[in-house]
PDB file of N, CA and C in Angstrom:
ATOM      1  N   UNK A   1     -92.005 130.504 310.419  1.00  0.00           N
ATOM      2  CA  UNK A   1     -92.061 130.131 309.017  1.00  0.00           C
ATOM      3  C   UNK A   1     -93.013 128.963 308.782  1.00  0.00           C
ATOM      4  N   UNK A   2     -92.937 127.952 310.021  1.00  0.00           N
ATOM      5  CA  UNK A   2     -94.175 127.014 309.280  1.00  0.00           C
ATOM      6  C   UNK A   2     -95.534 126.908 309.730  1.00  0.00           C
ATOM      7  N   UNK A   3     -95.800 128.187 310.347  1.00  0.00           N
ATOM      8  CA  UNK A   3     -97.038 128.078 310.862  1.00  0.00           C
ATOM      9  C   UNK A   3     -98.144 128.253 309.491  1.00  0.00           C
ATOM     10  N   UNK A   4     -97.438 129.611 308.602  1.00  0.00           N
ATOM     11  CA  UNK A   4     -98.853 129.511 307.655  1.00  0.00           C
ATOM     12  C   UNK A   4     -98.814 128.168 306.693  1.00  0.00           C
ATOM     13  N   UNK A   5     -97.621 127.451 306.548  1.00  0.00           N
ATOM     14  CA  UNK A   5     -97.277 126.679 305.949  1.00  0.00           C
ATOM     15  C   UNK A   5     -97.967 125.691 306.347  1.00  0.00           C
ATOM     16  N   UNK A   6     -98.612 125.125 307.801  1.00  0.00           N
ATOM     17  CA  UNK A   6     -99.156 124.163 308.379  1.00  0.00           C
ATOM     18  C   UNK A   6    -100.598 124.754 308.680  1.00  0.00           C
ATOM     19  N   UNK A   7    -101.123 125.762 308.714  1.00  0.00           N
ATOM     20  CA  UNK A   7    -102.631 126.504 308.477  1.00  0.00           C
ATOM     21  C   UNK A   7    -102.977 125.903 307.183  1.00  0.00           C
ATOM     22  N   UNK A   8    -101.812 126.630 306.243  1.00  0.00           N
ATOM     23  CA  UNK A   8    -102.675 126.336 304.926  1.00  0.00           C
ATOM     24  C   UNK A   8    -102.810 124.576 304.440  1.00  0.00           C
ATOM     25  N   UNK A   9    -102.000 123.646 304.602  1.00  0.00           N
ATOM     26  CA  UNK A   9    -101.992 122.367 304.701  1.00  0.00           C
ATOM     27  C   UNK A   9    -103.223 121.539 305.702  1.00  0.00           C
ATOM     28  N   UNK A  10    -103.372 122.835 307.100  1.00  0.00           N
ATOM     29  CA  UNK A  10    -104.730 121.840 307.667  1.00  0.00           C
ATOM     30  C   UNK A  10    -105.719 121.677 306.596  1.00  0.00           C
ATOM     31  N   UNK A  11    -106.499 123.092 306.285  1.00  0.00           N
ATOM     32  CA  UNK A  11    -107.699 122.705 305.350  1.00  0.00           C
ATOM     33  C   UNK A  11    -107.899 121.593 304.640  1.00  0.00           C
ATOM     34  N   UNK A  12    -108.782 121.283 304.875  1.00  0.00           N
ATOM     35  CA  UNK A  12    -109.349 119.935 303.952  1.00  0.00           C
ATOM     36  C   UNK A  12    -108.902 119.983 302.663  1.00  0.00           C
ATOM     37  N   UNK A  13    -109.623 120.769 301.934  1.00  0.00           N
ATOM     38  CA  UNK A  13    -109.536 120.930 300.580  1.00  0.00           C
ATOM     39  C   UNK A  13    -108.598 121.534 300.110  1.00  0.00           C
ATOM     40  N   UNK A  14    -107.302 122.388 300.514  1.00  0.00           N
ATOM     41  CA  UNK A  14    -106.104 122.531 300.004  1.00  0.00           C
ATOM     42  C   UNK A  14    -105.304 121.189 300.851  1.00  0.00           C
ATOM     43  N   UNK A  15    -105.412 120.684 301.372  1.00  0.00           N
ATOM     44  CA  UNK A  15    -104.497 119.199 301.625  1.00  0.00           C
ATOM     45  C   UNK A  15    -105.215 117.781 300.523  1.00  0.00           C
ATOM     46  N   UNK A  16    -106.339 117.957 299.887  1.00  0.00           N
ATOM     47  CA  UNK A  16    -106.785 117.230 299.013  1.00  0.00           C
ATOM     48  C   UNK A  16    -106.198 117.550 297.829  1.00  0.00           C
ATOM     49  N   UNK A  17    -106.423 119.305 297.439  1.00  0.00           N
ATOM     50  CA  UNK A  17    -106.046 119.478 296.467  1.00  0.00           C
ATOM     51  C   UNK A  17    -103.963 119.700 296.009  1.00  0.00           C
ATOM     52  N   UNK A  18    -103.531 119.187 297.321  1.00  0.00           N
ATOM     53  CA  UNK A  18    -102.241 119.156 297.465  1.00  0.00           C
ATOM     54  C   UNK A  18    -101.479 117.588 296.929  1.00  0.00           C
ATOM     55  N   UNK A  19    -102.819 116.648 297.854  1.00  0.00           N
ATOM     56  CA  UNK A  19    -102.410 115.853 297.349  1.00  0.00           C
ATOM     57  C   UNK A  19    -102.257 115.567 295.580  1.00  0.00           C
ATOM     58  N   UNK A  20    -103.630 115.871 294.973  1.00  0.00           N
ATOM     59  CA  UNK A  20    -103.608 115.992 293.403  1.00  0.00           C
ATOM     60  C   UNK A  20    -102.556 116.272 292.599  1.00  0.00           C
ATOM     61  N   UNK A  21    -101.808 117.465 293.406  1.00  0.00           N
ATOM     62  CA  UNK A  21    -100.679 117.988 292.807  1.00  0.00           C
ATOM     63  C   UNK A  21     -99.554 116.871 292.972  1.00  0.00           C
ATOM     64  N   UNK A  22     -99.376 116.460 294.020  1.00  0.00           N
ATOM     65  CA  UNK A  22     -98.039 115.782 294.140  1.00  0.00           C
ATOM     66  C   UNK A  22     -97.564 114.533 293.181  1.00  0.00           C
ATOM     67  N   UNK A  23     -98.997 114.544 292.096  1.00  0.00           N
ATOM     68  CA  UNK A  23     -98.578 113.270 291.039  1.00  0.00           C
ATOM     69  C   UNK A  23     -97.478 113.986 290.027  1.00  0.00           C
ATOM     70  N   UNK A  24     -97.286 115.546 290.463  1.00  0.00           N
ATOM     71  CA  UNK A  24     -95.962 115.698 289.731  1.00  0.00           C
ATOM     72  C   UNK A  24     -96.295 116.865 288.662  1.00  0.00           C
ATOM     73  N   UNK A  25     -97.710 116.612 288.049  1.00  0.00           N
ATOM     74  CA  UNK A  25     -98.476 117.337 286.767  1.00  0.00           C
ATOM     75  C   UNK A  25     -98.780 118.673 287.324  1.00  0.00           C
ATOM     76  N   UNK A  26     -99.023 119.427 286.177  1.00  0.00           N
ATOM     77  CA  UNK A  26     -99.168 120.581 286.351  1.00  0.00           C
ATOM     78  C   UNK A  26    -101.420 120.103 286.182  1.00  0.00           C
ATOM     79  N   UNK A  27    -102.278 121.215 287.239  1.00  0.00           N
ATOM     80  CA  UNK A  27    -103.168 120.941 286.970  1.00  0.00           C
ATOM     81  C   UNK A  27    -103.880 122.390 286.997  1.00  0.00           C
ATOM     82  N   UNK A  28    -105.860 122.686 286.180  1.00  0.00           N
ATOM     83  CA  UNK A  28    -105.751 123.965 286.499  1.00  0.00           C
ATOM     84  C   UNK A  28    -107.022 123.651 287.541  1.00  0.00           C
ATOM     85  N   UNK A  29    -107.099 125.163 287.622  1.00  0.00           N
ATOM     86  CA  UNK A  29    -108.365 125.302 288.523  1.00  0.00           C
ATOM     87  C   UNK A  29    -109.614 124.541 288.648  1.00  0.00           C
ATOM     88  N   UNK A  30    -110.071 124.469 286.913  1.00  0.00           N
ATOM     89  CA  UNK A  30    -111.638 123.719 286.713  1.00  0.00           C
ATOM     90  C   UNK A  30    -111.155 122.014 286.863  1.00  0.00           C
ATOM     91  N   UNK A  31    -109.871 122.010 287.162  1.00  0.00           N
ATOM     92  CA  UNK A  31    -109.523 119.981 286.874  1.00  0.00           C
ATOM     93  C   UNK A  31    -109.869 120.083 288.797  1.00  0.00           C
ATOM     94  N   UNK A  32    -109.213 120.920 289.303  1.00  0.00           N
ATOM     95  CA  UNK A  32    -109.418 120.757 290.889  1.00  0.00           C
ATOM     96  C   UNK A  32    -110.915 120.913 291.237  1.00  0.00           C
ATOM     97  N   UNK A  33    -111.376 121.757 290.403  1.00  0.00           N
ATOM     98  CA  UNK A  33    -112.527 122.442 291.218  1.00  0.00           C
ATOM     99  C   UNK A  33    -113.792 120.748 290.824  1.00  0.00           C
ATOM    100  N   UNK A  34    -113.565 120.634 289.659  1.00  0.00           N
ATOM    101  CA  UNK A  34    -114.163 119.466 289.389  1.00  0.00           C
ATOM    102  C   UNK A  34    -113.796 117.788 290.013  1.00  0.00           C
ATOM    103  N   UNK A  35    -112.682 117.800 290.480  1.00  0.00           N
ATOM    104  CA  UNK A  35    -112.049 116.332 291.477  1.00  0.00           C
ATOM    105  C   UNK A  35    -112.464 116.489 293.098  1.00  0.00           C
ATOM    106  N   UNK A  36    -112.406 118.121 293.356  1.00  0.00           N
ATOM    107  CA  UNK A  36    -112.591 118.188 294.901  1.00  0.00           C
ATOM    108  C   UNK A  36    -113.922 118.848 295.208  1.00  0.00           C
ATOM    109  N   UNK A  37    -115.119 119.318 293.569  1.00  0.00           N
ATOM    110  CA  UNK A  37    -116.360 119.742 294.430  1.00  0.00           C
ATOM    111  C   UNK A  37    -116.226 120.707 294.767  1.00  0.00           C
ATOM    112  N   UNK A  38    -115.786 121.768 294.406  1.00  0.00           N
ATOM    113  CA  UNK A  38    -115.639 123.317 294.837  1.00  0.00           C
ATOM    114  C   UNK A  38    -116.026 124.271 293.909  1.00  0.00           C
ATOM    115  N   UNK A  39    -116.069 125.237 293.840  1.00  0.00           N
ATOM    116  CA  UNK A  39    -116.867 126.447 292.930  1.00  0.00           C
ATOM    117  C   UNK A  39    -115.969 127.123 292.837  1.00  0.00           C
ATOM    118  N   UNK A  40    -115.251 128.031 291.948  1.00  0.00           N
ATOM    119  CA  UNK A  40    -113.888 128.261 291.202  1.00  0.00           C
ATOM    120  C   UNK A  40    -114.019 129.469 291.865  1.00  0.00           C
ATOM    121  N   UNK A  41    -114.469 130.334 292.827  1.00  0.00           N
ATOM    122  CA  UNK A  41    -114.459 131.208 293.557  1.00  0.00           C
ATOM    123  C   UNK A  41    -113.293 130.562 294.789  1.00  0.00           C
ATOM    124  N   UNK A  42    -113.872 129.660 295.034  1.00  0.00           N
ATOM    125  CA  UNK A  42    -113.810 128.621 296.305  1.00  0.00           C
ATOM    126  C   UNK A  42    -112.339 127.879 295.973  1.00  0.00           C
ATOM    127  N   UNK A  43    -112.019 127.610 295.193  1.00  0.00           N
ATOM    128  CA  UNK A  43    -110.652 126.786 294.760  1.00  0.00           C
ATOM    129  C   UNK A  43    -109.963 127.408 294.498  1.00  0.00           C
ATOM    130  N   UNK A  44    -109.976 128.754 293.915  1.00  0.00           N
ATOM    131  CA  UNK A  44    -109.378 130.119 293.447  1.00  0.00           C
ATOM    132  C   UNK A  44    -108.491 130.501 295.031  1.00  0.00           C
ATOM    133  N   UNK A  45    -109.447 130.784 295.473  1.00  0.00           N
ATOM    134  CA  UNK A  45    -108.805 131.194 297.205  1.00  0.00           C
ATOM    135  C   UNK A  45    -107.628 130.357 297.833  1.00  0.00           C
ATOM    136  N   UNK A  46    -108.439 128.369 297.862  1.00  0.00           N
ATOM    137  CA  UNK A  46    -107.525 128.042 298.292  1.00  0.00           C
ATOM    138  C   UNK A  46    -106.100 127.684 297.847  1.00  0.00           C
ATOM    139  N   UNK A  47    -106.357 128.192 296.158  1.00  0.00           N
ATOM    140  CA  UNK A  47    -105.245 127.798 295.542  1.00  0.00           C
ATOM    141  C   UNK A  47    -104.268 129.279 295.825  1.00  0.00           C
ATOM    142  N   UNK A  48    -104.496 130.086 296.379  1.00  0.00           N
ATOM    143  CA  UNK A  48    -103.880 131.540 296.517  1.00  0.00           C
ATOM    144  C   UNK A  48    -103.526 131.026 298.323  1.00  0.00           C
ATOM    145  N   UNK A  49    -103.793 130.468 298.960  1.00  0.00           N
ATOM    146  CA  UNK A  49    -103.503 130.511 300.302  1.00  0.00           C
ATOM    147  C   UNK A  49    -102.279 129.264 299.808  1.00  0.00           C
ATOM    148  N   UNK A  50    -102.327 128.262 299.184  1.00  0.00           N
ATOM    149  CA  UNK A  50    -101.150 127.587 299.589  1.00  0.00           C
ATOM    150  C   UNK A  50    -100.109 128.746 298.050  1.00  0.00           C
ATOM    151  N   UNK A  51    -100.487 129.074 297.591  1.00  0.00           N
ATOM    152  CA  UNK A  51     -99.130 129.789 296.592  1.00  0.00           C
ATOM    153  C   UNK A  51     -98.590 130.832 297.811  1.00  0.00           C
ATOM    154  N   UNK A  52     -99.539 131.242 298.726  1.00  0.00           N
ATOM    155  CA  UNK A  52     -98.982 132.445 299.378  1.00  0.00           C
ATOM    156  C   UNK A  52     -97.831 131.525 300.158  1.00  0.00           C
ATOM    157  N   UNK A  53     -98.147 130.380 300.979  1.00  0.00           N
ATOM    158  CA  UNK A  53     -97.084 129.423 301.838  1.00  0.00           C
ATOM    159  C   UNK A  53     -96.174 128.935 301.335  1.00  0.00           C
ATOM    160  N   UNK A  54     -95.962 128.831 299.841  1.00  0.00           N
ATOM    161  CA  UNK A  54     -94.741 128.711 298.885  1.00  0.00           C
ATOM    162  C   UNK A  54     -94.618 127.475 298.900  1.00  0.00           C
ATOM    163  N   UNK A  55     -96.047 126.518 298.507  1.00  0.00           N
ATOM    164  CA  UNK A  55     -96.619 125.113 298.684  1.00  0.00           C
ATOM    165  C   UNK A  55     -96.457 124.875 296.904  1.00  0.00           C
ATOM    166  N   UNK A  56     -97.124 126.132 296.437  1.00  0.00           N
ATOM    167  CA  UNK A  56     -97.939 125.953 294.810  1.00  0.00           C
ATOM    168  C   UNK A  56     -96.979 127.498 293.856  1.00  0.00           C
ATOM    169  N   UNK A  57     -96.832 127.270 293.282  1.00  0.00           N
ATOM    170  CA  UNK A  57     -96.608 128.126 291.926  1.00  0.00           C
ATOM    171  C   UNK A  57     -97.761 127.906 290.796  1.00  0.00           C
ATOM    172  N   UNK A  58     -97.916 128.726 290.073  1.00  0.00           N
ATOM    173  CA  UNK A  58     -99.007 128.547 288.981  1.00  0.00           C
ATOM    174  C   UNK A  58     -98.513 129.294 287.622  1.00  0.00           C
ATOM    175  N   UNK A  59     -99.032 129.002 286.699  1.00  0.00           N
ATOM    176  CA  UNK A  59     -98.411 129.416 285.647  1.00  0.00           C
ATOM    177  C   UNK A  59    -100.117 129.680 284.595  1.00  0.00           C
ATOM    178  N   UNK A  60    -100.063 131.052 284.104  1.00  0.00           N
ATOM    179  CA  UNK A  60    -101.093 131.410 283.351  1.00  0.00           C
ATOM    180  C   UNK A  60    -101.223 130.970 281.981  1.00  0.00           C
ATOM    181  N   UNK A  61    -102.113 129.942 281.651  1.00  0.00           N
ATOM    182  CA  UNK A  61    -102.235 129.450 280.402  1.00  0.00           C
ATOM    183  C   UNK A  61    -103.115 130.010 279.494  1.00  0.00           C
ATOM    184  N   UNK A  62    -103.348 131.000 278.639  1.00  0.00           N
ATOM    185  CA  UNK A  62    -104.515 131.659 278.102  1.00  0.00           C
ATOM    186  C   UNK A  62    -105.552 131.947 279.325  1.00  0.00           C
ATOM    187  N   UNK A  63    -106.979 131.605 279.179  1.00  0.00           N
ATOM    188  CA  UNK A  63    -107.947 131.619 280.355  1.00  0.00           C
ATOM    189  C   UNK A  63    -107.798 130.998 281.461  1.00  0.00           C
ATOM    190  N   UNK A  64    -106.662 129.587 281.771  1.00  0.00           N
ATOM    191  CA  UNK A  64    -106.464 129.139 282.573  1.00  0.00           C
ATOM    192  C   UNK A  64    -105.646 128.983 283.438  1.00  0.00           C
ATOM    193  N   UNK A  65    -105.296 129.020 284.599  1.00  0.00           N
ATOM    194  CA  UNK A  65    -104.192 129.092 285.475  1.00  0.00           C
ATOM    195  C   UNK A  65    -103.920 127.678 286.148  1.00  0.00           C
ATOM    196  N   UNK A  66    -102.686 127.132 285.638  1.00  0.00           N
ATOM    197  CA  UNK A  66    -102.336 125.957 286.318  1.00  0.00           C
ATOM    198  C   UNK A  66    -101.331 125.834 287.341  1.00  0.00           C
ATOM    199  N   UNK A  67    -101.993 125.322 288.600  1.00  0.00           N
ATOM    200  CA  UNK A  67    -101.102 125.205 289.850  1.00  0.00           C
ATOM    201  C   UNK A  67     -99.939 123.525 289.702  1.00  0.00           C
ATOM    202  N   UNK A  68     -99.225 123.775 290.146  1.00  0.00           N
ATOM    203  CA  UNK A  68     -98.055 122.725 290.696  1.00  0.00           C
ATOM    204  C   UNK A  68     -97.536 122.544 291.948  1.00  0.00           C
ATOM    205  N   UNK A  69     -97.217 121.594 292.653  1.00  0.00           N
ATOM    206  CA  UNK A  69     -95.811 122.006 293.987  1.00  0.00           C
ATOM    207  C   UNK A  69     -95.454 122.809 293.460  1.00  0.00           C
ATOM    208  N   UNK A  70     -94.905 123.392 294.344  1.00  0.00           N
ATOM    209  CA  UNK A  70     -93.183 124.426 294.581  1.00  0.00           C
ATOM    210  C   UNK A  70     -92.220 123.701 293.813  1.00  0.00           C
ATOM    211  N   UNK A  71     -91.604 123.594 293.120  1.00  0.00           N
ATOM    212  CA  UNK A  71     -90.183 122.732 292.910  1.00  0.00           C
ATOM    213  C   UNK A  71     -88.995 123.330 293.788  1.00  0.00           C
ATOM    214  N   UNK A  72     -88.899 124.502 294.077  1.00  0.00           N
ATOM    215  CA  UNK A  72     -88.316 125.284 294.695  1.00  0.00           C
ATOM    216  C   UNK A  72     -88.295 125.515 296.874  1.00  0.00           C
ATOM    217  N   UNK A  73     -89.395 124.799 296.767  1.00  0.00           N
ATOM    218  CA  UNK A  73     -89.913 125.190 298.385  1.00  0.00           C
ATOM    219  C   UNK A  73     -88.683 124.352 299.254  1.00  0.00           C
ATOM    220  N   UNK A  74     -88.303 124.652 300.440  1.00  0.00           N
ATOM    221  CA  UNK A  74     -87.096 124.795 301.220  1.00  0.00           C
ATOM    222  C   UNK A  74     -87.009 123.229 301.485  1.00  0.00           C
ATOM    223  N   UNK A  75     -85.985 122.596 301.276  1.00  0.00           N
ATOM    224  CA  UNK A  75     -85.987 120.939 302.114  1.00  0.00           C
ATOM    225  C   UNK A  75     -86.933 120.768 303.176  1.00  0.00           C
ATOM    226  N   UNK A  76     -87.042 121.412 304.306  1.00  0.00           N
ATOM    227  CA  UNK A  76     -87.347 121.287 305.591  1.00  0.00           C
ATOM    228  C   UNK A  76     -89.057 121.079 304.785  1.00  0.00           C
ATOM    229  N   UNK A  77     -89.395 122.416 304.349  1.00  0.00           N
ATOM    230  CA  UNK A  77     -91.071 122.580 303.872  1.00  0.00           C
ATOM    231  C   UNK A  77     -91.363 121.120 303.178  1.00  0.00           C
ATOM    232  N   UNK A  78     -90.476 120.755 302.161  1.00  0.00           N
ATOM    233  CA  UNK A  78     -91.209 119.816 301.543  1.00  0.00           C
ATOM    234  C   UNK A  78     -90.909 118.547 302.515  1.00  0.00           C
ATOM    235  N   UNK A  79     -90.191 118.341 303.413  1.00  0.00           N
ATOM    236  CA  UNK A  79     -90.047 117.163 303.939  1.00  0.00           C
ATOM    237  C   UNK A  79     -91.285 116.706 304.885  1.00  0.00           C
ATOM    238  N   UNK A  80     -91.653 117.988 305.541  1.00  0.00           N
ATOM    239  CA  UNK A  80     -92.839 117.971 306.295  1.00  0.00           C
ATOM    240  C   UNK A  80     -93.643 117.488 305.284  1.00  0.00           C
ATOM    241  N   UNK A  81     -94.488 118.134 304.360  1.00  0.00           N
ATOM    242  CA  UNK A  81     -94.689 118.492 303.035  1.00  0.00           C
ATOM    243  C   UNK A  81     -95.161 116.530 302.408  1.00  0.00           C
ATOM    244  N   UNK A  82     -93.829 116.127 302.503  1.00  0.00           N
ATOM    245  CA  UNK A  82     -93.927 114.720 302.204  1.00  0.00           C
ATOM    246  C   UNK A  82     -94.813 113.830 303.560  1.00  0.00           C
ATOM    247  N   UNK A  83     -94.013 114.007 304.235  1.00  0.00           N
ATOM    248  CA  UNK A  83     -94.927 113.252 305.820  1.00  0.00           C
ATOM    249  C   UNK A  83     -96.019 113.286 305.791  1.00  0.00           C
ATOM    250  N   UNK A  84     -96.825 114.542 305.511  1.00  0.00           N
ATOM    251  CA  UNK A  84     -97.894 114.742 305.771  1.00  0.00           C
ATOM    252  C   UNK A  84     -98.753 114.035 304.673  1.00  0.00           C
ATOM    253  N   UNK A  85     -98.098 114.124 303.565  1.00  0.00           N
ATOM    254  CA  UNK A  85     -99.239 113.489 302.139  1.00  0.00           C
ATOM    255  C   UNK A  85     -99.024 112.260 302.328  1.00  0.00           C
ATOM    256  N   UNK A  86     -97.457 111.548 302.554  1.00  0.00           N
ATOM    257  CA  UNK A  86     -97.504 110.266 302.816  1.00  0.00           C
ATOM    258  C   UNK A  86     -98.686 109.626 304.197  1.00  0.00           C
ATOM    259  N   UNK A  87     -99.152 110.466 305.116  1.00  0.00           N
ATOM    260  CA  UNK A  87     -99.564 110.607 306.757  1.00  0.00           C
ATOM    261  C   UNK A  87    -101.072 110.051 306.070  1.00  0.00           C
ATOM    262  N   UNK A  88    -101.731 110.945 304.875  1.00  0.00           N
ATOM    263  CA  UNK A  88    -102.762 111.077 304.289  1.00  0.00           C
ATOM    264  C   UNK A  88    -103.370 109.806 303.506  1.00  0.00           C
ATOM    265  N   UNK A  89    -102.529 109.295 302.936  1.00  0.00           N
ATOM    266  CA  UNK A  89    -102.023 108.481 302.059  1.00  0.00           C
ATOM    267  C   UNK A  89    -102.377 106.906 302.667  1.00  0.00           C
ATOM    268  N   UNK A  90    -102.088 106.931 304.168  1.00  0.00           N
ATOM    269  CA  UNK A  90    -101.608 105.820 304.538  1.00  0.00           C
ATOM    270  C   UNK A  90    -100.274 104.926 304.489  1.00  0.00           C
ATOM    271  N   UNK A  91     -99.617 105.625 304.092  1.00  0.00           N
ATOM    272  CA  UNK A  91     -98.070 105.363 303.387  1.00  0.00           C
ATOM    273  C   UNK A  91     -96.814 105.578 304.690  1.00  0.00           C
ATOM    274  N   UNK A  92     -95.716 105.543 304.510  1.00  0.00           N
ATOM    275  CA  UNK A  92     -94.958 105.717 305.424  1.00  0.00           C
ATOM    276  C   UNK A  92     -94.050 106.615 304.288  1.00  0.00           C
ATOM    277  N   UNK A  93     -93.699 107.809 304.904  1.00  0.00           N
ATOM    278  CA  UNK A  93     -93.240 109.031 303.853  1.00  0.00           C
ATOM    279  C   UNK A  93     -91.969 108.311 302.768  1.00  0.00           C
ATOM    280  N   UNK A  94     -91.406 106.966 303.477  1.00  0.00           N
ATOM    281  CA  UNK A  94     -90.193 106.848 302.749  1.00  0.00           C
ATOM    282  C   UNK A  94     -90.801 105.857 301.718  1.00  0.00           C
ATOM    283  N   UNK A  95     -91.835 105.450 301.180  1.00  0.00           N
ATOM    284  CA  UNK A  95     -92.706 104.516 300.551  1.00  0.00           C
ATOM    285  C   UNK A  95     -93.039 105.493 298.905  1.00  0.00           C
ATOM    286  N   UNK A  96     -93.238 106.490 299.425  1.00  0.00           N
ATOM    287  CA  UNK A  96     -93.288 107.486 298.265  1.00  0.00           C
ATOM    288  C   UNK A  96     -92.947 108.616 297.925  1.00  0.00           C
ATOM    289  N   UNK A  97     -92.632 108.648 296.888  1.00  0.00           N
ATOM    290  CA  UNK A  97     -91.851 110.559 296.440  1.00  0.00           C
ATOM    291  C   UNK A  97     -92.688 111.265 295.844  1.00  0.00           C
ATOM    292  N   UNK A  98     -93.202 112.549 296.357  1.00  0.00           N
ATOM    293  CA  UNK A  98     -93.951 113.349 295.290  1.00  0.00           C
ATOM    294  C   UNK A  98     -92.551 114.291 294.606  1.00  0.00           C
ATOM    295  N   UNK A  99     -93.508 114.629 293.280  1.00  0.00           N
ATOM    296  CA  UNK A  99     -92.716 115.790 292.856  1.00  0.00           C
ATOM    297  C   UNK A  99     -91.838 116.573 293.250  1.00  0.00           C
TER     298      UNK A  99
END
């Protein structure tokens, strides 16, 4: 169970664009694609590899699709989940709460 969960978290740019998320907000594609430098082909994908790991949910807004955390993803997932953004961060995981 946490292997694709920790594949999709290596990538650079879905662990950047993970972090973005964890301020809690719902964000869409062109806000990521424009903070992390990616081409909406390119952010599209990685935003489909962490929804597939049950990292991101998204919700269709007219033309736009906005990703979030999971609110739902398993204790264990988000605890890692936390370590790792706190790991990123420079933080010590118990220093901060994402979403």
């Amino acid at each position: 169970m946490m292997v694709p969960i920790l594949a999709a978290i290596a990538e650079h740019t879905r662990l950047q664009a993970l972090l973005l998320l964890a301020d809690g907000s719902e964000h869409c594609v062109c806000e990521l694609m424009q903070k992390l430098d990616a081409t909406q082909s390119r952010m599209s994908r990685h935003m489909q590899v962490l929804r597939q790991a049950g990292l991101v949910v998204d919700r269709r807004d007219a033309q736009w699709v906005r990703y979030r955390l999971n609110p739902d993803m398993p204790p264990g997932v988000y605890a890692v989940l936390k370590t790792i953004l706190a790991a990123e961060r420079g933080e010590r995981p118990e220093e901060r709460k994402i979403a």
